[in-house]
C-alpha atoms as a PDB file:
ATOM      1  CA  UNK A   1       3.995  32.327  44.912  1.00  0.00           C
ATOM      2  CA  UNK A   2       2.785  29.973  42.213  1.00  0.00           C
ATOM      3  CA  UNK A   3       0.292  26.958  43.396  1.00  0.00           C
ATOM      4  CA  UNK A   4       2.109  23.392  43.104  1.00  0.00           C
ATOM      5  CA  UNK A   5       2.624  22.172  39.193  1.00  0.00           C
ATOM      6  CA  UNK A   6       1.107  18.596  40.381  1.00  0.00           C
ATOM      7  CA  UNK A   7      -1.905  17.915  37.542  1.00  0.00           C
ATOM      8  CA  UNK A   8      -0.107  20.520  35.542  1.00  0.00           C
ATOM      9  CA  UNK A   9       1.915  19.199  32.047  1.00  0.00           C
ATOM     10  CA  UNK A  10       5.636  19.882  31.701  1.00  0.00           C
ATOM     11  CA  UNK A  11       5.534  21.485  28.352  1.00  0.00           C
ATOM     12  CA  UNK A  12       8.989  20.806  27.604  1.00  0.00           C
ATOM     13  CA  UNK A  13       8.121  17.340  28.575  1.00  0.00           C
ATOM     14  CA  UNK A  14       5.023  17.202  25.670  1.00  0.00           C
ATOM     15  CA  UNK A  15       6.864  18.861  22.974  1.00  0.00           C
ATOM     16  CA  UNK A  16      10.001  16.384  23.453  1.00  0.00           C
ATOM     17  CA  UNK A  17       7.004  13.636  23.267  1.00  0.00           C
ATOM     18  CA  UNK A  18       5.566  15.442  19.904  1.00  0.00           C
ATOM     19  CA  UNK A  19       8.577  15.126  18.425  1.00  0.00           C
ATOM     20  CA  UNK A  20       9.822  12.056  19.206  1.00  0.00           C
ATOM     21  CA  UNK A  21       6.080  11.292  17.563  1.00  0.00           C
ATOM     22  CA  UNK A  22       5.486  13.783  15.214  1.00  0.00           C
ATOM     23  CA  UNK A  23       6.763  12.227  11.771  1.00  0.00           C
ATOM     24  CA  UNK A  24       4.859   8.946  11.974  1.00  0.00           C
ATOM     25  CA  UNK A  25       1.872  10.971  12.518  1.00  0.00           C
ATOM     26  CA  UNK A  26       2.118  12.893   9.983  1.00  0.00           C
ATOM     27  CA  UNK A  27       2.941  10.171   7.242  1.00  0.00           C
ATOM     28  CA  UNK A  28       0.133   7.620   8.746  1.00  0.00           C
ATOM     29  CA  UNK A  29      -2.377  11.014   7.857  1.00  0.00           C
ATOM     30  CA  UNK A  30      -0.413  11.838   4.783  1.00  0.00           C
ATOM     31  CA  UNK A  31      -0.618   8.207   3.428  1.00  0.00           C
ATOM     32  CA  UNK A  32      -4.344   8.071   4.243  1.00  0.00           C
ATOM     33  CA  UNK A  33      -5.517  11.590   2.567  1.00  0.00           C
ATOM     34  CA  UNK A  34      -2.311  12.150   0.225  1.00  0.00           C
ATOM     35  CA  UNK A  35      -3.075  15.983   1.201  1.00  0.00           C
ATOM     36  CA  UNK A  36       0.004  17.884   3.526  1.00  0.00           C
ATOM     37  CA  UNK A  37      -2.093  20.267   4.846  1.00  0.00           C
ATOM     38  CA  UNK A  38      -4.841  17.892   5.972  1.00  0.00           C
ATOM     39  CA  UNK A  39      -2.154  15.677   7.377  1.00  0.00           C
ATOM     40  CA  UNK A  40      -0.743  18.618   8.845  1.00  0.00           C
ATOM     41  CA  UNK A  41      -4.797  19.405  10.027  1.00  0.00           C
ATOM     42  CA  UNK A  42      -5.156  15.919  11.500  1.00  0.00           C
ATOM     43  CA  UNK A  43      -1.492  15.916  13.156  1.00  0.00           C
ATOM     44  CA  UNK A  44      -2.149  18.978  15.467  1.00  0.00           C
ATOM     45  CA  UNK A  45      -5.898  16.889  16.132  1.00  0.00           C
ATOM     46  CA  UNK A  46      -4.047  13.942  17.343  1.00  0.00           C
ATOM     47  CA  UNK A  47      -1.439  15.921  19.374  1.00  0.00           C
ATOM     48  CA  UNK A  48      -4.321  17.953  21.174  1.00  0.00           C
ATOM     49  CA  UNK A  49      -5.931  14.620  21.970  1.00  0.00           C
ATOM     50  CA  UNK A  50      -2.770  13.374  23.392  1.00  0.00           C
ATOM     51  CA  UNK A  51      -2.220  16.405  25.387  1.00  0.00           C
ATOM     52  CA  UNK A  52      -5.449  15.725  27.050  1.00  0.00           C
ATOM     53  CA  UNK A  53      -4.165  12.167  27.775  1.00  0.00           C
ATOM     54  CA  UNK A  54      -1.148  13.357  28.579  1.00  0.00           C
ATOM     55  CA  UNK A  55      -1.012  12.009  32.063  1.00  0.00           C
ATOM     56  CA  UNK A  56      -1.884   8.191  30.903  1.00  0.00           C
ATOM     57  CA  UNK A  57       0.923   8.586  27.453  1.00  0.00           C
ATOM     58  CA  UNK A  58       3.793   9.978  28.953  1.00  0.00           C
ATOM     59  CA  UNK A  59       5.066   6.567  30.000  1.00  0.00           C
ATOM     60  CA  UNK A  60       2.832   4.076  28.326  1.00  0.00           C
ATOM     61  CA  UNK A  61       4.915   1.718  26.186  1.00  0.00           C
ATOM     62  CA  UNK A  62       1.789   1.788  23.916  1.00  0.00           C
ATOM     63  CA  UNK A  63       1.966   5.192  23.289  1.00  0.00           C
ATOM     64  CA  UNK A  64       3.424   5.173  19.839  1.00  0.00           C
ATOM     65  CA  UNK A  65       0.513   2.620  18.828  1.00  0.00           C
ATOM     66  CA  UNK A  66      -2.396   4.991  20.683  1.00  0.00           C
ATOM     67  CA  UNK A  67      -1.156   7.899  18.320  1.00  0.00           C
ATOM     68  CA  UNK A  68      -0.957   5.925  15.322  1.00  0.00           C
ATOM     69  CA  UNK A  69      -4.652   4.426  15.358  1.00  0.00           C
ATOM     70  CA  UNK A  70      -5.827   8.189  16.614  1.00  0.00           C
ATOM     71  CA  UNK A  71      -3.923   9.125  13.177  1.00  0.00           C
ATOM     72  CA  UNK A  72      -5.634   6.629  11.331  1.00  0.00           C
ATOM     73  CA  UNK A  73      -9.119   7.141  12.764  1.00  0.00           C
ATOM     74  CA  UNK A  74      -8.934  10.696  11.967  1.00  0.00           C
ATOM     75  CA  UNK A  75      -7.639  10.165   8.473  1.00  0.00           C
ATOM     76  CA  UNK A  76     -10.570   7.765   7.442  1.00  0.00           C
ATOM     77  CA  UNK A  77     -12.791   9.881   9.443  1.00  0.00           C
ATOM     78  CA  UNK A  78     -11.625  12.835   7.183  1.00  0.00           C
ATOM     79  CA  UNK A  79     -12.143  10.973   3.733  1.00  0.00           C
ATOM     80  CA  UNK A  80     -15.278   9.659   4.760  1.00  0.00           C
ATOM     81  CA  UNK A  81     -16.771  12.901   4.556  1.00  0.00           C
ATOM     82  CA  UNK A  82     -15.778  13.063   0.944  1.00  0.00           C
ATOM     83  CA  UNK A  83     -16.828   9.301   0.100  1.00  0.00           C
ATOM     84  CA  UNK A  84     -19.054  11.020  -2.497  1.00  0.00           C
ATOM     85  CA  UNK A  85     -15.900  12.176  -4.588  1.00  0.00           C
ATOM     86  CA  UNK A  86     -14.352   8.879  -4.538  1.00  0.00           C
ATOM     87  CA  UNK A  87     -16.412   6.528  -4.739  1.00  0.00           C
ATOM     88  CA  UNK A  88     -17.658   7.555  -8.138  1.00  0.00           C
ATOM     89  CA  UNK A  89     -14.339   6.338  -9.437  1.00  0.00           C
ATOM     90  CA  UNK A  90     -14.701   2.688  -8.884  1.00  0.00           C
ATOM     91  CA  UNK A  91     -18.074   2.498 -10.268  1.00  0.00           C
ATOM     92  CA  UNK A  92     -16.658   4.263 -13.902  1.00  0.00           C
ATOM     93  CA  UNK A  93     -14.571   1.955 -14.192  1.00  0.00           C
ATOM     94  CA  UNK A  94     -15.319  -1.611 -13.664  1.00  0.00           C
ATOM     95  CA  UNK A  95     -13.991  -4.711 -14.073  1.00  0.00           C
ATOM     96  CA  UNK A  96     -10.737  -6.279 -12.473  1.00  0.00           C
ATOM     97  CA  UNK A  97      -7.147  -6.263 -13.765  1.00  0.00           C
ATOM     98  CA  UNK A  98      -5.768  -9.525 -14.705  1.00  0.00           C
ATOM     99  CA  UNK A  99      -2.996 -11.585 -13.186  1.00  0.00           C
ATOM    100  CA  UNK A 100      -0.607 -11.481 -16.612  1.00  0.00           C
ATOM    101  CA  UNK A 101      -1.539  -6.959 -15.536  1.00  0.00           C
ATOM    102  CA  UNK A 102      -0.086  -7.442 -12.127  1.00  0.00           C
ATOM    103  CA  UNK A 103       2.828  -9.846 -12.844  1.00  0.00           C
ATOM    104  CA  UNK A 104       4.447  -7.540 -15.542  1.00  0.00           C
ATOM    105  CA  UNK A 105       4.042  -4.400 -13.397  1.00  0.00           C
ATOM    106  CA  UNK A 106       5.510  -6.128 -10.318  1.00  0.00           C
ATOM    107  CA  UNK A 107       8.122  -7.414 -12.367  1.00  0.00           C
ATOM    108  CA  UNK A 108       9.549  -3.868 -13.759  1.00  0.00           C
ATOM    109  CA  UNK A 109       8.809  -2.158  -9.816  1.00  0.00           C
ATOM    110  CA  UNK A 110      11.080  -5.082  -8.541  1.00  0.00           C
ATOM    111  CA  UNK A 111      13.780  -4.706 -11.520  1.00  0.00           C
ATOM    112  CA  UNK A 112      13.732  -0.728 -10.441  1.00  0.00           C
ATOM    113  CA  UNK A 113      13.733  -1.437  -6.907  1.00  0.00           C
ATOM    114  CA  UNK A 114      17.163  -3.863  -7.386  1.00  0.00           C
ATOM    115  CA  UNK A 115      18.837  -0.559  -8.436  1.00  0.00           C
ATOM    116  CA  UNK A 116      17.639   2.116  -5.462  1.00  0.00           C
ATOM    117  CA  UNK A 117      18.450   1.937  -1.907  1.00  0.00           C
ATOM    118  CA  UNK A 118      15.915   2.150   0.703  1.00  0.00           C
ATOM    119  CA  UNK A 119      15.205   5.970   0.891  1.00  0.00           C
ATOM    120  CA  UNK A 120      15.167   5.927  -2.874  1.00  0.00           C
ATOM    121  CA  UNK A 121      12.219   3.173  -2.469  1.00  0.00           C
ATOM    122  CA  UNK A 122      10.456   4.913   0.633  1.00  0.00           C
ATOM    123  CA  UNK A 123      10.407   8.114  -1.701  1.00  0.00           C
ATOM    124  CA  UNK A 124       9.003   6.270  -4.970  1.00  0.00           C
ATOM    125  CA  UNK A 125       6.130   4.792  -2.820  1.00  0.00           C
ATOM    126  CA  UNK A 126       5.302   8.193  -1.174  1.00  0.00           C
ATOM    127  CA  UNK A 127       4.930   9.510  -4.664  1.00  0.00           C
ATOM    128  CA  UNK A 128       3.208   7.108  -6.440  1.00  0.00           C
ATOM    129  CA  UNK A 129       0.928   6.702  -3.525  1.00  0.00           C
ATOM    130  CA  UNK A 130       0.178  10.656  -3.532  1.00  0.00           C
ATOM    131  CA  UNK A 131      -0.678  10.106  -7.330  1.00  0.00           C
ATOM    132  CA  UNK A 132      -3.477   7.313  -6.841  1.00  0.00           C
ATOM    133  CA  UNK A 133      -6.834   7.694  -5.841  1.00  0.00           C
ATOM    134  CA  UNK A 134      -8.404   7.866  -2.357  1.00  0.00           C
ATOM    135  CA  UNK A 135     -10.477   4.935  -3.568  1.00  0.00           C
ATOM    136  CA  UNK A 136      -7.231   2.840  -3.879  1.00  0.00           C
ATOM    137  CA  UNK A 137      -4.897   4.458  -1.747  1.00  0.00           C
ATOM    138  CA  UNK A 138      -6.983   4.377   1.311  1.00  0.00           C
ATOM    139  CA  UNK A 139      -7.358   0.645   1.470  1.00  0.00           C
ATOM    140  CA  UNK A 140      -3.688   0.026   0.404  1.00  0.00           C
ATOM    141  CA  UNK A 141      -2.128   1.864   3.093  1.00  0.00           C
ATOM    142  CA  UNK A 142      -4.530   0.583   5.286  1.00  0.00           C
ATOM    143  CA  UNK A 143      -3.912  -3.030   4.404  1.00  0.00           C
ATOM    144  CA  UNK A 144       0.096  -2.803   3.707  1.00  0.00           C
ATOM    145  CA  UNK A 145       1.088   0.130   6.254  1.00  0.00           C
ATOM    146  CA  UNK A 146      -1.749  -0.526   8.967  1.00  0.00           C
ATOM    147  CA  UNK A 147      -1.898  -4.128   8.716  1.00  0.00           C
ATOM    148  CA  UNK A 148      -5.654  -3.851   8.883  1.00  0.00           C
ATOM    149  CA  UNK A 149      -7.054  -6.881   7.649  1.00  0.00           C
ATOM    150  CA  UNK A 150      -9.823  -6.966   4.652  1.00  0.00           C
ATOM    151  CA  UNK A 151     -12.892  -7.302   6.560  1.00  0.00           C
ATOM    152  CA  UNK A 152     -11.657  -4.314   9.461  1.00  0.00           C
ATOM    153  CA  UNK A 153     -10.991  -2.423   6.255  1.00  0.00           C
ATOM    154  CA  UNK A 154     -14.478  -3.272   4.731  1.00  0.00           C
ATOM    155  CA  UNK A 155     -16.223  -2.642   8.053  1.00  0.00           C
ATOM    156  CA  UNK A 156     -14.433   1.141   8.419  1.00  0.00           C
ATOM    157  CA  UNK A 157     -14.804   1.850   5.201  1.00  0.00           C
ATOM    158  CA  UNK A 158     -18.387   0.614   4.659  1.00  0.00           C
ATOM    159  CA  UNK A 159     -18.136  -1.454   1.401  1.00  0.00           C
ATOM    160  CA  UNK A 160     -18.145  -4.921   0.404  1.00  0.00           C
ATOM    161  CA  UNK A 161     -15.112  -7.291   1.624  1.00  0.00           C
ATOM    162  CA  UNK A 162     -15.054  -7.608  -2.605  1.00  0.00           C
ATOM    163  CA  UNK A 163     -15.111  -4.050  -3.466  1.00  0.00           C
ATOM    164  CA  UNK A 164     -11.622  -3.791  -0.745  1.00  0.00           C
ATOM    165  CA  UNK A 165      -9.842  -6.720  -2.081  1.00  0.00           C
ATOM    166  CA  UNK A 166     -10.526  -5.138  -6.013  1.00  0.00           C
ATOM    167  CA  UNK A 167      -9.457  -1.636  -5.030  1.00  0.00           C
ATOM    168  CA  UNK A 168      -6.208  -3.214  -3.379  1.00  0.00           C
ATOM    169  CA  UNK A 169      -5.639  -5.197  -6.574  1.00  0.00           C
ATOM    170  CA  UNK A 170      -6.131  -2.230  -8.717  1.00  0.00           C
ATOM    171  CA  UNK A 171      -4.034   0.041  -6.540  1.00  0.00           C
ATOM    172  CA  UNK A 172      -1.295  -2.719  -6.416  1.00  0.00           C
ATOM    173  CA  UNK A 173      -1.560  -2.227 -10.512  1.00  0.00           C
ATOM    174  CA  UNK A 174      -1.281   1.116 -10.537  1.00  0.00           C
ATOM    175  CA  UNK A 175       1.397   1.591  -7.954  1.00  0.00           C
ATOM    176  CA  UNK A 176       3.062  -0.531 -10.073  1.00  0.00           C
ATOM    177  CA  UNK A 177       2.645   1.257 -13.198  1.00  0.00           C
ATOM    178  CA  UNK A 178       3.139   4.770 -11.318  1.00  0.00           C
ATOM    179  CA  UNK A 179       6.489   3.233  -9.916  1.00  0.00           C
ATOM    180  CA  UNK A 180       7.799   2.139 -13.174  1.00  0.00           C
ATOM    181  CA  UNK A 181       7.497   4.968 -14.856  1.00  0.00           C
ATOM    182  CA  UNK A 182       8.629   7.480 -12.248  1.00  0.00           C
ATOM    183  CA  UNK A 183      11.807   4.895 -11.832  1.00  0.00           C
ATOM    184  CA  UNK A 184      12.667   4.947 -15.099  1.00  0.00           C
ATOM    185  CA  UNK A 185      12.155   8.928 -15.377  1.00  0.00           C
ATOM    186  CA  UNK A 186      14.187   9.261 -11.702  1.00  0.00           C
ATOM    187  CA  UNK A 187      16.626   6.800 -12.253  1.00  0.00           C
ATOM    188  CA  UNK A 188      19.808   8.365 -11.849  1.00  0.00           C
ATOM    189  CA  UNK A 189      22.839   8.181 -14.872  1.00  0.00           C
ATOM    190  CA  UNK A 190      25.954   6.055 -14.436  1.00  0.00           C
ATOM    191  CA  UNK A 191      27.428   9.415 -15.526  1.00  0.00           C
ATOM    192  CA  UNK A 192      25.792  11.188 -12.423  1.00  0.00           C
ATOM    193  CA  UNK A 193      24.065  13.486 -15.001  1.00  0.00           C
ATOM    194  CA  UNK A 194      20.677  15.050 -13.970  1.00  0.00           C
ATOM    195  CA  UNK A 195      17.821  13.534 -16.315  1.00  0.00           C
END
Protein backbone atom coordinates (compact mmCIF):
# COMPACT_ATOMS: atom_id res chain seq x y z
CA UNK A 1 0.00 0.00 0.00
CA UNK A 2 1.20 3.41 -1.12
CA UNK A 3 1.20 6.36 1.70
CA UNK A 4 -1.60 9.13 0.89
CA UNK A 5 -0.63 11.48 -2.37
CA UNK A 6 -1.61 14.66 -0.04
CA UNK A 7 1.75 17.13 -0.44
CA UNK A 8 2.49 15.03 -3.44
CA UNK A 9 2.07 16.90 -7.24
CA UNK A 10 -0.28 15.36 -9.80
CA UNK A 11 2.12 15.17 -12.62
CA UNK A 12 -0.43 15.07 -15.16
CA UNK A 13 -1.76 18.05 -13.40
CA UNK A 14 1.94 20.09 -13.88
CA UNK A 15 2.57 19.07 -17.34
CA UNK A 16 -1.12 20.22 -18.46
CA UNK A 17 0.04 23.57 -16.47
CA UNK A 18 3.55 23.58 -18.55
CA UNK A 19 1.85 23.55 -21.46
CA UNK A 20 -0.81 25.65 -21.15
CA UNK A 21 2.48 27.97 -20.15
CA UNK A 22 5.16 26.77 -22.02
CA UNK A 23 5.18 29.04 -25.30
CA UNK A 24 5.09 32.42 -23.57
CA UNK A 25 7.98 31.26 -21.66
CA UNK A 26 9.86 30.40 -24.08
CA UNK A 27 9.37 33.57 -26.38
CA UNK A 28 9.66 36.09 -23.18
CA UNK A 29 13.47 34.10 -22.88
CA UNK A 30 13.84 33.93 -26.59
CA UNK A 31 13.06 37.70 -27.06
CA UNK A 32 15.43 38.58 -24.20
CA UNK A 33 18.67 36.38 -25.32
CA UNK A 34 17.62 35.83 -29.15
CA UNK A 35 19.40 32.28 -28.45
CA UNK A 36 16.77 28.88 -28.67
CA UNK A 37 18.76 26.88 -26.71
CA UNK A 38 19.26 29.36 -23.87
CA UNK A 39 15.58 30.07 -24.03
CA UNK A 40 15.08 26.53 -24.09
CA UNK A 41 17.92 26.54 -20.87
CA UNK A 42 15.96 29.21 -19.01
CA UNK A 43 12.38 27.59 -19.84
CA UNK A 44 13.09 24.22 -18.03
CA UNK A 45 14.70 26.89 -15.01
CA UNK A 46 11.42 28.55 -14.73
CA UNK A 47 9.33 25.33 -14.92
CA UNK A 48 11.53 23.68 -12.07
CA UNK A 49 10.90 26.81 -10.03
CA UNK A 50 7.28 26.52 -10.59
CA UNK A 51 7.22 22.95 -9.73
CA UNK A 52 8.56 23.86 -6.41
CA UNK A 53 5.68 26.40 -6.11
CA UNK A 54 3.52 24.20 -7.40
CA UNK A 55 1.14 24.11 -4.52
CA UNK A 56 0.70 28.17 -4.41
CA UNK A 57 0.42 28.27 -8.87
CA UNK A 58 -1.88 25.68 -9.55
CA UNK A 59 -4.84 27.98 -9.00
CA UNK A 60 -3.42 31.43 -8.68
CA UNK A 61 -5.00 33.71 -11.29
CA UNK A 62 -1.50 35.34 -11.27
CA UNK A 63 0.16 32.49 -12.34
CA UNK A 64 0.72 33.34 -15.94
CA UNK A 65 2.30 36.80 -14.69
CA UNK A 66 4.64 34.84 -11.82
CA UNK A 67 6.12 32.76 -14.83
CA UNK A 68 6.56 35.54 -17.07
CA UNK A 69 8.69 37.90 -14.66
CA UNK A 70 10.61 34.43 -13.48
CA UNK A 71 11.24 34.30 -17.47
CA UNK A 72 12.34 37.67 -17.59
CA UNK A 73 14.51 37.68 -14.47
CA UNK A 74 16.31 34.75 -15.70
CA UNK A 75 16.79 36.12 -19.17
CA UNK A 76 18.47 39.45 -17.94
CA UNK A 77 20.10 37.48 -15.33
CA UNK A 78 21.60 35.34 -18.22
CA UNK A 79 22.86 38.38 -20.41
CA UNK A 80 24.16 40.06 -17.57
CA UNK A 81 26.81 37.68 -17.30
CA UNK A 82 27.88 38.55 -20.78
CA UNK A 83 27.44 42.50 -20.32
CA UNK A 84 31.13 42.53 -21.32
CA UNK A 85 30.26 41.37 -25.00
CA UNK A 86 27.62 43.85 -25.42
CA UNK A 87 28.25 46.59 -24.05
CA UNK A 88 31.29 47.25 -26.16
CA UNK A 89 28.88 47.87 -28.98
CA UNK A 90 27.29 51.02 -27.83
CA UNK A 91 30.43 52.64 -26.93
CA UNK A 92 31.89 51.98 -30.90
CA UNK A 93 29.44 53.54 -32.04
CA UNK A 94 28.20 56.74 -30.69
CA UNK A 95 26.03 59.26 -31.38
CA UNK A 96 22.11 59.16 -31.80
CA UNK A 97 20.02 58.60 -34.95
CA UNK A 98 18.01 61.45 -36.06
CA UNK A 99 14.27 61.96 -36.20
CA UNK A 100 14.16 62.42 -40.35
CA UNK A 101 16.32 58.28 -39.56
CA UNK A 102 13.36 57.07 -37.63
CA UNK A 103 10.45 58.64 -39.59
CA UNK A 104 11.54 57.11 -43.01
CA UNK A 105 12.18 53.66 -41.49
CA UNK A 106 8.82 53.67 -39.66
CA UNK A 107 7.27 54.82 -42.66
CA UNK A 108 8.41 51.76 -45.09
CA UNK A 109 7.81 49.03 -41.75
CA UNK A 110 4.19 50.53 -41.67
CA UNK A 111 3.75 50.51 -45.68
CA UNK A 112 5.00 46.59 -45.34
CA UNK A 113 2.98 45.95 -42.42
CA UNK A 114 -0.45 47.31 -44.49
CA UNK A 115 0.24 44.28 -46.76
CA UNK A 116 0.87 41.17 -44.05
CA UNK A 117 -1.54 39.82 -41.67
CA UNK A 118 -0.79 39.40 -38.13
CA UNK A 119 1.32 36.14 -38.08
CA UNK A 120 3.16 37.55 -41.06
CA UNK A 121 3.99 40.68 -38.62
CA UNK A 122 4.58 38.51 -35.35
CA UNK A 123 7.15 36.52 -37.62
CA UNK A 124 8.99 39.73 -39.15
CA UNK A 125 9.48 41.08 -35.54
CA UNK A 126 10.80 37.70 -34.21
CA UNK A 127 13.35 37.89 -36.95
CA UNK A 128 14.46 41.15 -37.02
CA UNK A 129 14.60 41.11 -33.30
CA UNK A 130 16.90 37.81 -33.41
CA UNK A 131 19.15 39.91 -35.86
CA UNK A 132 19.81 43.00 -33.44
CA UNK A 133 22.04 43.25 -30.72
CA UNK A 134 21.62 42.28 -27.04
CA UNK A 135 22.49 45.91 -26.39
CA UNK A 136 19.27 46.97 -28.26
CA UNK A 137 17.17 44.10 -28.15
CA UNK A 138 17.24 43.66 -24.48
CA UNK A 139 15.81 47.03 -23.62
CA UNK A 140 13.28 46.93 -26.55
CA UNK A 141 11.60 43.89 -25.57
CA UNK A 142 11.79 44.91 -22.24
CA UNK A 143 10.18 48.27 -22.81
CA UNK A 144 7.58 47.19 -25.75
CA UNK A 145 6.87 43.38 -24.71
CA UNK A 146 7.42 43.79 -20.79
CA UNK A 147 6.08 47.12 -20.41
CA UNK A 148 8.97 47.87 -18.10
CA UNK A 149 9.30 51.41 -17.85
CA UNK A 150 12.82 53.35 -18.60
CA UNK A 151 14.07 53.82 -15.22
CA UNK A 152 13.03 49.77 -14.05
CA UNK A 153 14.91 49.06 -17.25
CA UNK A 154 17.92 51.35 -16.30
CA UNK A 155 17.91 50.08 -12.71
CA UNK A 156 18.02 46.08 -13.99
CA UNK A 157 20.18 46.71 -16.43
CA UNK A 158 22.61 49.02 -14.59
CA UNK A 159 23.10 51.96 -17.05
CA UNK A 160 22.07 55.41 -17.37
CA UNK A 161 18.15 56.22 -17.85
CA UNK A 162 20.02 58.01 -21.22
CA UNK A 163 22.03 55.17 -22.35
CA UNK A 164 18.18 52.97 -22.27
CA UNK A 165 16.20 55.56 -23.99
CA UNK A 166 19.32 55.76 -26.93
CA UNK A 167 19.56 51.99 -27.26
CA UNK A 168 15.61 51.88 -27.64
CA UNK A 169 15.86 54.64 -30.25
CA UNK A 170 18.57 52.91 -32.07
CA UNK A 171 16.91 49.52 -31.88
CA UNK A 172 13.57 51.15 -33.01
CA UNK A 173 15.97 52.27 -36.19
CA UNK A 174 17.23 49.22 -36.83
CA UNK A 175 14.16 47.12 -36.41
CA UNK A 176 13.00 49.30 -38.79
CA UNK A 177 15.61 48.95 -41.28
CA UNK A 178 15.86 45.01 -40.55
CA UNK A 179 11.97 44.93 -41.20
CA UNK A 180 12.08 46.70 -44.41
CA UNK A 181 14.36 44.88 -45.96
CA UNK A 182 13.33 41.39 -44.89
CA UNK A 183 9.59 42.64 -46.08
CA UNK A 184 10.55 43.53 -49.20
CA UNK A 185 12.81 40.23 -49.66
CA UNK A 186 9.63 38.04 -47.97
CA UNK A 187 6.98 39.74 -49.51
CA UNK A 188 5.05 37.30 -51.27
CA UNK A 189 4.14 37.70 -55.44
CA UNK A 190 0.64 38.56 -56.64
CA UNK A 191 1.52 35.55 -58.83
CA UNK A 192 2.03 33.31 -55.64
CA UNK A 193 5.59 32.69 -56.99
CA UNK A 194 8.34 31.88 -54.39
CA UNK A 195 10.98 34.88 -54.37
Amino acid sequence: MHPASSGRIDSDEFTAFMRAYQDMVFTTAARLTSNAAQAEDIAQEVFLRAYENFERLRSSPAAGGWLKTVATHLALNHLTRYRRRWRLFTEVFPGEPSEDALESAAAHVDDLFAHTDKDQRRALVEQALEKLPAHQRVPLVLYHFEEMPYRDIAARLGVSLAKVKTDILRARVAMAALLSHRGLDAAPEATGAES
